[in-house]
N, C-alpha and C. Protein backbone atom coordinates (compact mmCIF):
# COMPACT_ATOMS: atom_id res chain seq x y z
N UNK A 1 0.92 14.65 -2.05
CA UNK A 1 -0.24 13.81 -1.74
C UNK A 1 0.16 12.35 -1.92
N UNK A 2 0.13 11.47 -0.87
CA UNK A 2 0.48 10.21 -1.05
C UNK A 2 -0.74 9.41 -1.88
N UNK A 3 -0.32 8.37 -2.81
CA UNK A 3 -0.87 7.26 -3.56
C UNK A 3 -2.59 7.08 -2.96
N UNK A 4 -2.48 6.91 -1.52
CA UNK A 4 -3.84 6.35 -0.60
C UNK A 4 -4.76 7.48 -0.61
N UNK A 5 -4.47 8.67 -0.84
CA UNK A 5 -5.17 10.04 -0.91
C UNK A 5 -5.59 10.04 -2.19
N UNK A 6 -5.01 9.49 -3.30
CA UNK A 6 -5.78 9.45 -4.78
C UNK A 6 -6.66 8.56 -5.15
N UNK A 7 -6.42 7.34 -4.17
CA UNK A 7 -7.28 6.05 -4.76
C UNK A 7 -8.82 6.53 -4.79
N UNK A 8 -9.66 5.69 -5.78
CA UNK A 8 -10.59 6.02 -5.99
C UNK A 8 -11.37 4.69 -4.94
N UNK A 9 -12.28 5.13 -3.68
CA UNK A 9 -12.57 4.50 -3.24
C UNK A 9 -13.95 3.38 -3.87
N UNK A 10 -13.52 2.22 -3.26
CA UNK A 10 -14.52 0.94 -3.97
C UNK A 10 -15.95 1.33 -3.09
N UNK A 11 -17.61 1.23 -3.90
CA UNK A 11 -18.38 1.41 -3.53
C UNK A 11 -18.47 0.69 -2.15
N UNK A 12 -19.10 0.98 -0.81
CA UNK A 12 -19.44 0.05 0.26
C UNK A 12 -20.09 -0.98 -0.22
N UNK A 13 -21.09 -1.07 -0.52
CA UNK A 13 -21.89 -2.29 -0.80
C UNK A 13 -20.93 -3.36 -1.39
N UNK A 14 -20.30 -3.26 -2.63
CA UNK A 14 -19.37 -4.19 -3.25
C UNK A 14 -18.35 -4.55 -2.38
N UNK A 15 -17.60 -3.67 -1.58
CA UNK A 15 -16.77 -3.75 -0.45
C UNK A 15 -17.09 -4.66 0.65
N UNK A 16 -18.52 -4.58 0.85
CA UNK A 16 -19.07 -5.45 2.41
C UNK A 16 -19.37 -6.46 1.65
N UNK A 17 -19.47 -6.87 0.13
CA UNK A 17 -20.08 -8.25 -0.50
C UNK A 17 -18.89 -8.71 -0.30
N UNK A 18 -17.72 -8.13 -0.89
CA UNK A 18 -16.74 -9.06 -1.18
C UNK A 18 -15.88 -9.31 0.44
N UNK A 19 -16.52 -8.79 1.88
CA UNK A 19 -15.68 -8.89 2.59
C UNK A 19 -16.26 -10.37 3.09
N UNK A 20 -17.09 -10.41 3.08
CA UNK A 20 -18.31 -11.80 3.52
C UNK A 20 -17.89 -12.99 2.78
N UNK A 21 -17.05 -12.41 2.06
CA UNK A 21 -16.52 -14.31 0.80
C UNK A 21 -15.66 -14.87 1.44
N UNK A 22 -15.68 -16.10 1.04
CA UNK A 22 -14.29 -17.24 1.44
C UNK A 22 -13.80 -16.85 0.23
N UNK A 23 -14.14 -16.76 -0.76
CA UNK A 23 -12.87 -16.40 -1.75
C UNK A 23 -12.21 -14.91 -1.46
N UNK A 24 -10.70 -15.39 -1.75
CA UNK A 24 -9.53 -14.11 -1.65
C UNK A 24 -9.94 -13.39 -3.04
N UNK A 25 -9.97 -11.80 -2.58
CA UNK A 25 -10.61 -11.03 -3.17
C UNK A 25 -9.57 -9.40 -3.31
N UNK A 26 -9.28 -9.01 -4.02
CA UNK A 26 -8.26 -7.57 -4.08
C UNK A 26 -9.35 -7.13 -5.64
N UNK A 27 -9.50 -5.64 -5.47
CA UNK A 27 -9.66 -4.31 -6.29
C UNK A 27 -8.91 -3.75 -6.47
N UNK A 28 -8.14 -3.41 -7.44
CA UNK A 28 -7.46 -2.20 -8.20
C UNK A 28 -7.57 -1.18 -9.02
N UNK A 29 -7.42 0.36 -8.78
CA UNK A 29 -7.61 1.15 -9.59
C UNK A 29 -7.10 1.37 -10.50
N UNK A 30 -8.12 1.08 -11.80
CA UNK A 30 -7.26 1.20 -12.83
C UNK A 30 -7.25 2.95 -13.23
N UNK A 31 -7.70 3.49 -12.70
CA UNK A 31 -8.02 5.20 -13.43
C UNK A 31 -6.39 5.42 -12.69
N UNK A 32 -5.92 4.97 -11.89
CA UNK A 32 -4.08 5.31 -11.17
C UNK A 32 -3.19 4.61 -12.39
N UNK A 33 -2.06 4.97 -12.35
CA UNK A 33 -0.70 4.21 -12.74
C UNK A 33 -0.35 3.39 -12.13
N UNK A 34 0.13 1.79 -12.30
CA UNK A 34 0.35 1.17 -11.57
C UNK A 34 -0.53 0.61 -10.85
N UNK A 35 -1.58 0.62 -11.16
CA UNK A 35 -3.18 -0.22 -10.72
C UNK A 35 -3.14 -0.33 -8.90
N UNK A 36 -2.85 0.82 -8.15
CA UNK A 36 -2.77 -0.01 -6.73
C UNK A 36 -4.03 -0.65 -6.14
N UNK A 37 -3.78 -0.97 -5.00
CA UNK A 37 -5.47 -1.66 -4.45
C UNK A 37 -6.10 -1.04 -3.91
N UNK A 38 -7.15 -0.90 -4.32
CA UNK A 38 -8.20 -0.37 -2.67
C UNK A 38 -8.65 -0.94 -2.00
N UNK A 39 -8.74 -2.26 -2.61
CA UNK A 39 -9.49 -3.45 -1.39
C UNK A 39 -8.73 -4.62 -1.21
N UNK A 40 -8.60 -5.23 0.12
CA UNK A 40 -8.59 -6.31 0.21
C UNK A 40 -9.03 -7.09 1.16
N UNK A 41 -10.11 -8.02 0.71
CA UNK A 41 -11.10 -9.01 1.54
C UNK A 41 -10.33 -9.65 2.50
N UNK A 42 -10.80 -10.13 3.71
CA UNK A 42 -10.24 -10.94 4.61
C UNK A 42 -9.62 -12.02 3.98
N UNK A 43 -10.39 -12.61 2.99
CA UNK A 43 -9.49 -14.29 2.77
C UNK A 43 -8.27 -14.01 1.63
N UNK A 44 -8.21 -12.74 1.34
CA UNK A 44 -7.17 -12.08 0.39
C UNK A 44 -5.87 -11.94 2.10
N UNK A 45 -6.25 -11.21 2.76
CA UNK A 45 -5.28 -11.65 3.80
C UNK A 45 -4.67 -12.88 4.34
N UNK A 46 -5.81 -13.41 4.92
CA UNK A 46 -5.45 -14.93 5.27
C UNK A 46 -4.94 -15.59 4.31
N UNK A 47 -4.72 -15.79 2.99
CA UNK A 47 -4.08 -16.23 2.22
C UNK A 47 -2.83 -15.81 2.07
N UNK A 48 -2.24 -14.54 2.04
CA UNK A 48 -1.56 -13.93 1.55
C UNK A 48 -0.56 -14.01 2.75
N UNK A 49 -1.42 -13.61 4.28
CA UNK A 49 -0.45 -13.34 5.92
C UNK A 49 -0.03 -11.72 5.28
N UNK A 50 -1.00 -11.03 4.55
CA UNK A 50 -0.50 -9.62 4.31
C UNK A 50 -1.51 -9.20 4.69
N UNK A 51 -1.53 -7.35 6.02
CA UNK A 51 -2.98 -7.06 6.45
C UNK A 51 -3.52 -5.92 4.88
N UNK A 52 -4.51 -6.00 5.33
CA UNK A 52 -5.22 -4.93 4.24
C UNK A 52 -4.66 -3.63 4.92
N UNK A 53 -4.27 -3.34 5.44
CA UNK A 53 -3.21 -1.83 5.77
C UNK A 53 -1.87 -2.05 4.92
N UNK A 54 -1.25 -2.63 4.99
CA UNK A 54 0.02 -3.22 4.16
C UNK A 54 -0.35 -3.19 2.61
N UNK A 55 -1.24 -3.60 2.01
CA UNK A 55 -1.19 -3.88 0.55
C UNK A 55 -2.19 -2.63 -0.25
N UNK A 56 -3.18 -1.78 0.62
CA UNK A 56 -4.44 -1.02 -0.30
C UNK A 56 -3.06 0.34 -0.53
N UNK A 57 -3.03 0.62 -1.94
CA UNK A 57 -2.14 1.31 -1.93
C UNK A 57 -1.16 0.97 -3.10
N UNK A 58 -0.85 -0.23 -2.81
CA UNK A 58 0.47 -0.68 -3.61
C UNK A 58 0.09 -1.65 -4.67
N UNK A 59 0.44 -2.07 -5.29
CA UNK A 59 0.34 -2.96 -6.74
C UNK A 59 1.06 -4.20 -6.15
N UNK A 60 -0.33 -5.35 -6.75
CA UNK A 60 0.26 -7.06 -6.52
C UNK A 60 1.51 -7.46 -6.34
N UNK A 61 2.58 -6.84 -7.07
CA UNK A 61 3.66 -7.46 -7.27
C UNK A 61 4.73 -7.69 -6.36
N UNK A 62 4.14 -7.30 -4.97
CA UNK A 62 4.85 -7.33 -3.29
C UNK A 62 4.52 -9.03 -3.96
N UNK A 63 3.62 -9.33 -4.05
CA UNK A 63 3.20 -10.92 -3.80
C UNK A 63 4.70 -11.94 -4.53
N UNK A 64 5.22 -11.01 -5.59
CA UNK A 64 6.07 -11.98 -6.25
C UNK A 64 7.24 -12.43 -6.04
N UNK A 65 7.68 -13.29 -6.17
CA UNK A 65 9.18 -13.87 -5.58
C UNK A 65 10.40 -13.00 -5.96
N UNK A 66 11.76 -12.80 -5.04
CA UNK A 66 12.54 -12.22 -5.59
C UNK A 66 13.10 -11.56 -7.17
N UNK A 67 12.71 -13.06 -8.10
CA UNK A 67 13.07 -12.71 -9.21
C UNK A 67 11.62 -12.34 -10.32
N UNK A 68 10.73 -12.47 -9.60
CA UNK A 68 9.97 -11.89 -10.26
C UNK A 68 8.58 -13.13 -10.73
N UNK A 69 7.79 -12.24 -11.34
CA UNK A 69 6.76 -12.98 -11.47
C UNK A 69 6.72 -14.45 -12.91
N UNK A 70 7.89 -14.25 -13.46
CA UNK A 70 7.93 -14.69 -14.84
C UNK A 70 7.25 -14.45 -16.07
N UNK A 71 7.48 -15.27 -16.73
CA UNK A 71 6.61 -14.75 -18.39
C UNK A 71 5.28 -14.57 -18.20
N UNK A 72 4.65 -14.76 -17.69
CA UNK A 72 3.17 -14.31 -17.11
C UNK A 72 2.82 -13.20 -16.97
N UNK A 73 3.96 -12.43 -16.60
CA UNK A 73 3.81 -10.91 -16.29
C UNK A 73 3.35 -10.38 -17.94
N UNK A 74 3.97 -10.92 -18.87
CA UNK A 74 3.19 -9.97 -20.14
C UNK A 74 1.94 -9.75 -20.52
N UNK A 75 1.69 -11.50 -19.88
CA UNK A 75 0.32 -11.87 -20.35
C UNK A 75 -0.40 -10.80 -19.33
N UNK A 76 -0.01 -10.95 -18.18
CA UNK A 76 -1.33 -10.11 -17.46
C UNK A 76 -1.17 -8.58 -18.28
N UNK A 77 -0.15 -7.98 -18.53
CA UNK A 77 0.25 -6.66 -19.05
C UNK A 77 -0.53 -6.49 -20.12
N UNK A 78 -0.94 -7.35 -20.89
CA UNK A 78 -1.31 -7.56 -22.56
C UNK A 78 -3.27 -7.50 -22.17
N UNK A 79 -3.71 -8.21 -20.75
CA UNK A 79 -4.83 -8.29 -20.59
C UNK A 79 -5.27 -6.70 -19.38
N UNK A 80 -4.41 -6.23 -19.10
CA UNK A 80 -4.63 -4.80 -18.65
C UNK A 80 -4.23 -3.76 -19.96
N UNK A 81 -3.71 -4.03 -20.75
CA UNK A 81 -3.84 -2.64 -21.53
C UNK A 81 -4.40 -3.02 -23.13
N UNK A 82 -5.43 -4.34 -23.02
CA UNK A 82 -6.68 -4.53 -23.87
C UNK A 82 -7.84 -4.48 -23.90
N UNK A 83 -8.70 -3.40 -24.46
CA UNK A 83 -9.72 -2.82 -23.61
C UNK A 83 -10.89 -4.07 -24.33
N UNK A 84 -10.74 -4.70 -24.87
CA UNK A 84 -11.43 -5.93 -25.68
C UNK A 84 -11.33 -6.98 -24.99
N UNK A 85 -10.63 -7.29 -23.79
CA UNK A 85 -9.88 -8.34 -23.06
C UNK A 85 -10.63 -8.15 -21.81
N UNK A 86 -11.65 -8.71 -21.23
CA UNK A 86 -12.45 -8.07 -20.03
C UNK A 86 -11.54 -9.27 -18.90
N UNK A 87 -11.43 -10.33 -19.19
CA UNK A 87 -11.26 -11.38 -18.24
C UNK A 87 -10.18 -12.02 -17.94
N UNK A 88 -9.89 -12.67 -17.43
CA UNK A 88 -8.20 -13.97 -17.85
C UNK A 88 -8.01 -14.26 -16.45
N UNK A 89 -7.63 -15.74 -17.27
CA UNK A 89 -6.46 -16.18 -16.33
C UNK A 89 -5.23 -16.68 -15.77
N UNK A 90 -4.54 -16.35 -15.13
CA UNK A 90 -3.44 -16.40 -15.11
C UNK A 90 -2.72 -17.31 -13.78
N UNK A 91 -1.93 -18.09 -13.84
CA UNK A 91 -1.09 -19.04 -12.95
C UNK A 91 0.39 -18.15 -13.03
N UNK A 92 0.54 -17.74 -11.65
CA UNK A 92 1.85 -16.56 -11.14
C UNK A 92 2.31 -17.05 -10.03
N UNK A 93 4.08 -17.40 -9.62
CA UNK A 93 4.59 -17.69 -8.22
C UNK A 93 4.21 -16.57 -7.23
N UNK A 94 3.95 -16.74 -6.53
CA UNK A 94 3.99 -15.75 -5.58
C UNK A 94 4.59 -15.95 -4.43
N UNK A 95 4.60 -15.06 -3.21
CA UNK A 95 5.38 -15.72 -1.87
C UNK A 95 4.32 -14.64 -0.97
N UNK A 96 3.95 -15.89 0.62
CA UNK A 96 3.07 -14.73 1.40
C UNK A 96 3.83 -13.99 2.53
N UNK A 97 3.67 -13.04 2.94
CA UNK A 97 4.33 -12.28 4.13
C UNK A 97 5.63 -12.93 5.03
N UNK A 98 5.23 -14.21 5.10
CA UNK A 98 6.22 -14.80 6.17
C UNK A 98 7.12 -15.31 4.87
N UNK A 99 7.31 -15.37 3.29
CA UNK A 99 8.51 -15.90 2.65
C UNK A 99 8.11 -17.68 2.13
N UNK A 100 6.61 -17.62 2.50
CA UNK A 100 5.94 -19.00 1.75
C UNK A 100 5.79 -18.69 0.47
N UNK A 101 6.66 -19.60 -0.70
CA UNK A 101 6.18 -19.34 -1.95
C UNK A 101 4.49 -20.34 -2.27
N UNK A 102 3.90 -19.98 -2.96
CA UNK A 102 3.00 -20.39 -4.09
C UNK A 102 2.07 -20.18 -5.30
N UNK A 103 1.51 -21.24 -5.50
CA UNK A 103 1.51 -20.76 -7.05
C UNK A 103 -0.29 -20.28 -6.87
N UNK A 104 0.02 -19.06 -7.77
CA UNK A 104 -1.61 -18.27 -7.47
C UNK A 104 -2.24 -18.51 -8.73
N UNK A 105 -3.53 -18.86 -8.82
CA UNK A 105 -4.58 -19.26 -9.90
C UNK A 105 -5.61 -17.75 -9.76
N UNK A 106 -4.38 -16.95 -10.59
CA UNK A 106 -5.35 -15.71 -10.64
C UNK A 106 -6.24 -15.79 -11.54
N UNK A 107 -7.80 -14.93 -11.23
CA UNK A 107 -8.79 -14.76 -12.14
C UNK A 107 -8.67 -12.85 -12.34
N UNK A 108 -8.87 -12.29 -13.12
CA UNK A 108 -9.13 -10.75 -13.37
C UNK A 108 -10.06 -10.70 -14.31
N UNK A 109 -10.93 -9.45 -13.67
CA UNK A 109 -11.94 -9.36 -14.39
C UNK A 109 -12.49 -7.63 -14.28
N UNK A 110 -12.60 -6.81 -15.58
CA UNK A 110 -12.41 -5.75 -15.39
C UNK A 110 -13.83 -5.01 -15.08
N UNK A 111 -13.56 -3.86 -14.30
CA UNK A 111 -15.00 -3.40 -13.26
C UNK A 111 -15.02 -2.12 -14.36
N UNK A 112 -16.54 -1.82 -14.90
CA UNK A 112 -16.34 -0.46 -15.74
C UNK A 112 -17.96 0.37 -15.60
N UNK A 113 -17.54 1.69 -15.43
CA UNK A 113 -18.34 2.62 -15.18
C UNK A 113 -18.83 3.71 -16.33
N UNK A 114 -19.53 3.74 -16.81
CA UNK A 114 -19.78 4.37 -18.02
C UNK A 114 -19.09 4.42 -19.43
N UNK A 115 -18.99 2.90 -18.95
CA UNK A 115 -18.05 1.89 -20.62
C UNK A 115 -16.55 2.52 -20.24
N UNK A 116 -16.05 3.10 -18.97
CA UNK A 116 -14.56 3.18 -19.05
C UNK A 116 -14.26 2.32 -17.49
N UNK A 117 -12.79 1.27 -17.91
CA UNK A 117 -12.73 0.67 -16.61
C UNK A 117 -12.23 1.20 -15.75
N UNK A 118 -12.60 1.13 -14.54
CA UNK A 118 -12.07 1.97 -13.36
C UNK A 118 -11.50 0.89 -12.20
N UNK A 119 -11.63 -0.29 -12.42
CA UNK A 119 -11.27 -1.11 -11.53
C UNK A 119 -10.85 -2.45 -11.73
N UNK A 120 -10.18 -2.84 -11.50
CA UNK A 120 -9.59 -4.59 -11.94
C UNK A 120 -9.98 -5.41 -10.60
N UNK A 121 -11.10 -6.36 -11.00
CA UNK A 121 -11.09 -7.20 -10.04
C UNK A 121 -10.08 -8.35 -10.26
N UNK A 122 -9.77 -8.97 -8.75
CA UNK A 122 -8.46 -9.97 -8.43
C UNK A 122 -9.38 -10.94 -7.61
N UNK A 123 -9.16 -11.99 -8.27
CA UNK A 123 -9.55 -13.30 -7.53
C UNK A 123 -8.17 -14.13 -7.22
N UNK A 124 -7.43 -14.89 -6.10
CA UNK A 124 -6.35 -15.39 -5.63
C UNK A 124 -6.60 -16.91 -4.87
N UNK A 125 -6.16 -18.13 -5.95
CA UNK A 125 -6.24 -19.10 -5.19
C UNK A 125 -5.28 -20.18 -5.37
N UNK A 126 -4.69 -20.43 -4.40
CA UNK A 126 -3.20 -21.09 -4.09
C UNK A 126 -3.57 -22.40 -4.60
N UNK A 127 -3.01 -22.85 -5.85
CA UNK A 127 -3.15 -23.92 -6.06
C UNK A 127 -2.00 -24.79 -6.15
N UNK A 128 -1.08 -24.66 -4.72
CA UNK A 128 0.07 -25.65 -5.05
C UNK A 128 -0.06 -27.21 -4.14
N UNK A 129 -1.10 -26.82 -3.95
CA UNK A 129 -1.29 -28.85 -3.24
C UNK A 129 -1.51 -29.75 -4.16
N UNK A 130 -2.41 -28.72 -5.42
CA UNK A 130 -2.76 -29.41 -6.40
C UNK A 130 -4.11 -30.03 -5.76
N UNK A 131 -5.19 -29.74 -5.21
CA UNK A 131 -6.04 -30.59 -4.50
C UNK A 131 -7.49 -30.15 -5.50
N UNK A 132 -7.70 -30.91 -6.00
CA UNK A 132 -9.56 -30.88 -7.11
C UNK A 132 -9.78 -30.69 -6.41
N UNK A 133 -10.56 -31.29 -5.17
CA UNK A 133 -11.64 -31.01 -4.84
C UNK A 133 -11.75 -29.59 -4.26
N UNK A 134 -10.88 -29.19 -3.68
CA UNK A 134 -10.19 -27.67 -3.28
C UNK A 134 -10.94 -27.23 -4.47
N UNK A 135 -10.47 -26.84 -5.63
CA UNK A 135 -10.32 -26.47 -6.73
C UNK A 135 -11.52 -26.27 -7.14
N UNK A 136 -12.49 -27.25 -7.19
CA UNK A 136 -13.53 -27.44 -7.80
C UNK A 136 -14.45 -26.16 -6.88
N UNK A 137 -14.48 -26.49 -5.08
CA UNK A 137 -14.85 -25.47 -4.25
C UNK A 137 -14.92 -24.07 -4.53
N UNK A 138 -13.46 -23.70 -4.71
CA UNK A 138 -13.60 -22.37 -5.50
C UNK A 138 -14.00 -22.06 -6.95
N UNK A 139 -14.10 -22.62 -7.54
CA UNK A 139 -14.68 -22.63 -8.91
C UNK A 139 -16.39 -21.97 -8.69
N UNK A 140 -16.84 -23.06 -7.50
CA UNK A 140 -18.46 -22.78 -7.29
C UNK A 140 -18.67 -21.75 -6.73
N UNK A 141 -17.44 -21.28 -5.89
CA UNK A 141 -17.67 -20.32 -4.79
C UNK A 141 -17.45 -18.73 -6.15
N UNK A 142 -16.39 -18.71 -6.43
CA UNK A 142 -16.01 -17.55 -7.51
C UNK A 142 -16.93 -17.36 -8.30
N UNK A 143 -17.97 -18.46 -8.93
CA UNK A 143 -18.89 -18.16 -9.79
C UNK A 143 -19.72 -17.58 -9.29
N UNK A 144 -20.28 -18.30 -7.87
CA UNK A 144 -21.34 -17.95 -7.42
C UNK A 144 -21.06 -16.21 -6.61
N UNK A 145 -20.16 -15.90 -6.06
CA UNK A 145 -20.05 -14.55 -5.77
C UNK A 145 -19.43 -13.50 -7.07
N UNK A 146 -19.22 -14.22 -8.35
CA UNK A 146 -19.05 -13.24 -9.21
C UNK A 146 -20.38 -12.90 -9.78
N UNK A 147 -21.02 -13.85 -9.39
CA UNK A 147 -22.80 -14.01 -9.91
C UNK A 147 -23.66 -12.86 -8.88
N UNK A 148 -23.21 -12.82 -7.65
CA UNK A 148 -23.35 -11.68 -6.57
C UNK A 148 -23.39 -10.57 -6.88
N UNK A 149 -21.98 -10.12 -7.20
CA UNK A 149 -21.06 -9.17 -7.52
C UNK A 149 -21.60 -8.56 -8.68
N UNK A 150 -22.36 -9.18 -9.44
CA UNK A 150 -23.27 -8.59 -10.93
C UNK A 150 -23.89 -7.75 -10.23
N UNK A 151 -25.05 -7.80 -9.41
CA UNK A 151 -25.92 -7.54 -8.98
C UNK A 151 -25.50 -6.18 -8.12
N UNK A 152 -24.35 -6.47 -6.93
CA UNK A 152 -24.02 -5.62 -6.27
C UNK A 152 -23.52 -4.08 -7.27
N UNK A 153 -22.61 -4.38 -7.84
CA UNK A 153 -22.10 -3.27 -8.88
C UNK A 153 -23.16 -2.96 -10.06
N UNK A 154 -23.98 -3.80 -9.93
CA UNK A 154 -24.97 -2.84 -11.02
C UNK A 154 -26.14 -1.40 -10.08
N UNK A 155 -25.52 -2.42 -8.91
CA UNK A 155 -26.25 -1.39 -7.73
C UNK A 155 -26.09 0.14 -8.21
N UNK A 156 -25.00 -0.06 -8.14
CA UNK A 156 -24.18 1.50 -8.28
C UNK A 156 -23.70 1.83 -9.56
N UNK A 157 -24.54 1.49 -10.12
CA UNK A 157 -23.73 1.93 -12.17
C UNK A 157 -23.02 1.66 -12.46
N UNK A 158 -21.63 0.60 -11.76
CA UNK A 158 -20.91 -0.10 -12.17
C UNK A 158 -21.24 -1.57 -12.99
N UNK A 159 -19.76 -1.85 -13.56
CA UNK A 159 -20.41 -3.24 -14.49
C UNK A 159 -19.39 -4.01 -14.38
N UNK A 160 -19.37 -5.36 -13.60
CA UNK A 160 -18.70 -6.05 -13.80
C UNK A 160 -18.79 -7.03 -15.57
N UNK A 161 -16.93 -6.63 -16.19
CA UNK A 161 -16.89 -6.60 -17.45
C UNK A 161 -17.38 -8.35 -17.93
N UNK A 162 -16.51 -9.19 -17.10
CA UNK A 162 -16.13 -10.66 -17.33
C UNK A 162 -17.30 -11.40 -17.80
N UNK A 163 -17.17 -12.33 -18.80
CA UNK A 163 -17.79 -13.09 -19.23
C UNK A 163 -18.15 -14.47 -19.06
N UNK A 164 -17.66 -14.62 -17.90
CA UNK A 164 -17.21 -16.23 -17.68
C UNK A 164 -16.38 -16.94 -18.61
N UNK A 165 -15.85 -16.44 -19.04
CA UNK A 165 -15.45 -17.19 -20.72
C UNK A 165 -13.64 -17.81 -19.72
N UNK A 166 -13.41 -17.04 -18.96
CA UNK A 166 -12.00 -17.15 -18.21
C UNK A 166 -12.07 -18.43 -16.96
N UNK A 167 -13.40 -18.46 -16.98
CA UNK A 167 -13.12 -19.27 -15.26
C UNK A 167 -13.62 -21.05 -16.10
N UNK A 168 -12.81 -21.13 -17.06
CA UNK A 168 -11.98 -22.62 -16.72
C UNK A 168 -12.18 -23.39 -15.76
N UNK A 169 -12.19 -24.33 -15.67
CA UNK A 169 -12.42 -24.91 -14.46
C UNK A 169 -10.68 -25.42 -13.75
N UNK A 170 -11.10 -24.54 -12.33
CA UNK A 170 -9.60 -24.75 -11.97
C UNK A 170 -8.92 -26.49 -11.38
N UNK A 171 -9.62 -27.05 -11.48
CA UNK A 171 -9.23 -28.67 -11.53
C UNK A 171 -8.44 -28.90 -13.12
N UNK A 172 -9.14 -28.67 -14.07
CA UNK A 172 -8.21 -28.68 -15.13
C UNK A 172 -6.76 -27.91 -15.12
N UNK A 173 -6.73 -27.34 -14.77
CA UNK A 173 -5.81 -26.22 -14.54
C UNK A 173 -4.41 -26.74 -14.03
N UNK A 174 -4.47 -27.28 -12.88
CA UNK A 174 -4.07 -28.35 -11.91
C UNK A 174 -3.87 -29.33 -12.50
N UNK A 175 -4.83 -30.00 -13.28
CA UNK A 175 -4.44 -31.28 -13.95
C UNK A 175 -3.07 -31.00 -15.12
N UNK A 176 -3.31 -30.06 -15.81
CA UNK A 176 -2.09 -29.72 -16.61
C UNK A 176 -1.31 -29.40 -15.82
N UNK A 177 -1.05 -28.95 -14.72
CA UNK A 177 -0.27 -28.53 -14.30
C UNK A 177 0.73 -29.70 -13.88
N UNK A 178 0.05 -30.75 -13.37
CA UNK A 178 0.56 -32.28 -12.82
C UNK A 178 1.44 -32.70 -14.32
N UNK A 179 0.56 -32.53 -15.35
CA UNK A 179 1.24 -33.15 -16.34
C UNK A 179 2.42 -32.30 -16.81
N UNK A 180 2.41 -31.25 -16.91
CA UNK A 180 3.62 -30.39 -17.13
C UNK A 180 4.86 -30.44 -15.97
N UNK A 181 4.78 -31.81 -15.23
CA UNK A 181 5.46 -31.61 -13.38
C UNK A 181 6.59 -32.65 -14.72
């Protein structure tokens, strides 16, 4: 039985919310090994130049550059196998389909169904122009469809875990980032 035959499919409703966003959007099962995806939103493509046939299936780490994602990789490792840890965020190189590297301002935030998580939400936003006002855009946009996304998954007895406590404001983010240049 291949990987795509086990995934646990993402409710429709949450599926058609998150396909309607400008924010880049990926689901992962966490009840699998290796968290693969079941979803990925249009602007998760258009960002990426990867189709949602190509990636539901497989685990993020196609996204990462030859040598890998760097020291970051623990941190995300440390915030997937802490069940106290609902949220985070994380700044990871990545590269899209055609061999464009950049730097991704991941948000994760864990999806849970009768207090066990079954899903890792992925928020993806290229922050290598370094552009605030960009920045600030998705900040409003991520809140406001994670503010959605409450609603949608409570539809269905799911619970989005996150606290807001992670979404930082990604202009700061950027700003250290300038200063660490």
């Amino acid at each position: 039985m291949s990987i795509k035959q086990e995934l646990h499919p993402l409710p429709p409703s949450l599926a058609a919310f998150m396909d309607k966003s400008t924010v880049a959007f990926t689901v992962a099962d966490a009840l699998l090994p290796d968290f693969p995806l079941v979803h990925a939103n249009p602007s998760f493509t258009k960002l990426t130049e990867f189709s949602k046939e190509a990636v539901v299936g497989h685990n993020c780490r196609f996204l990462q550059p030859e040598g890998g994602g760097g020291p970051v990789r623990a941190q995300i490792r440390k915030f997937l196998d802490t069940d106290a840890v609902k949220d985070g965020r994380f700044v990871i190189p990545n590269v899209t389909a055609s061999g464009r590297p950049f730097l991704n301002l991941l948000y994760m935030s864990k999806i849970e169904r009768a207090g066990k998580c079954i899903y890792i939400l992925g928020s993806q936003f290229d922050i290598s122009s370094r552009d605030k006002e960009a920045a600030e855009r998705y900040d409003e946009a991520l809140t406001k469809d994670l503010s959605g996304m409450r609603v949608a998954t409570g539809e269905t007895g799911h619970v989005l875990t996150g606290t807001f406590s992670a979404l930082a404001s990604s202009a700061a983010i950027i700003a250290r980032a300038k200063l660490e240049e």
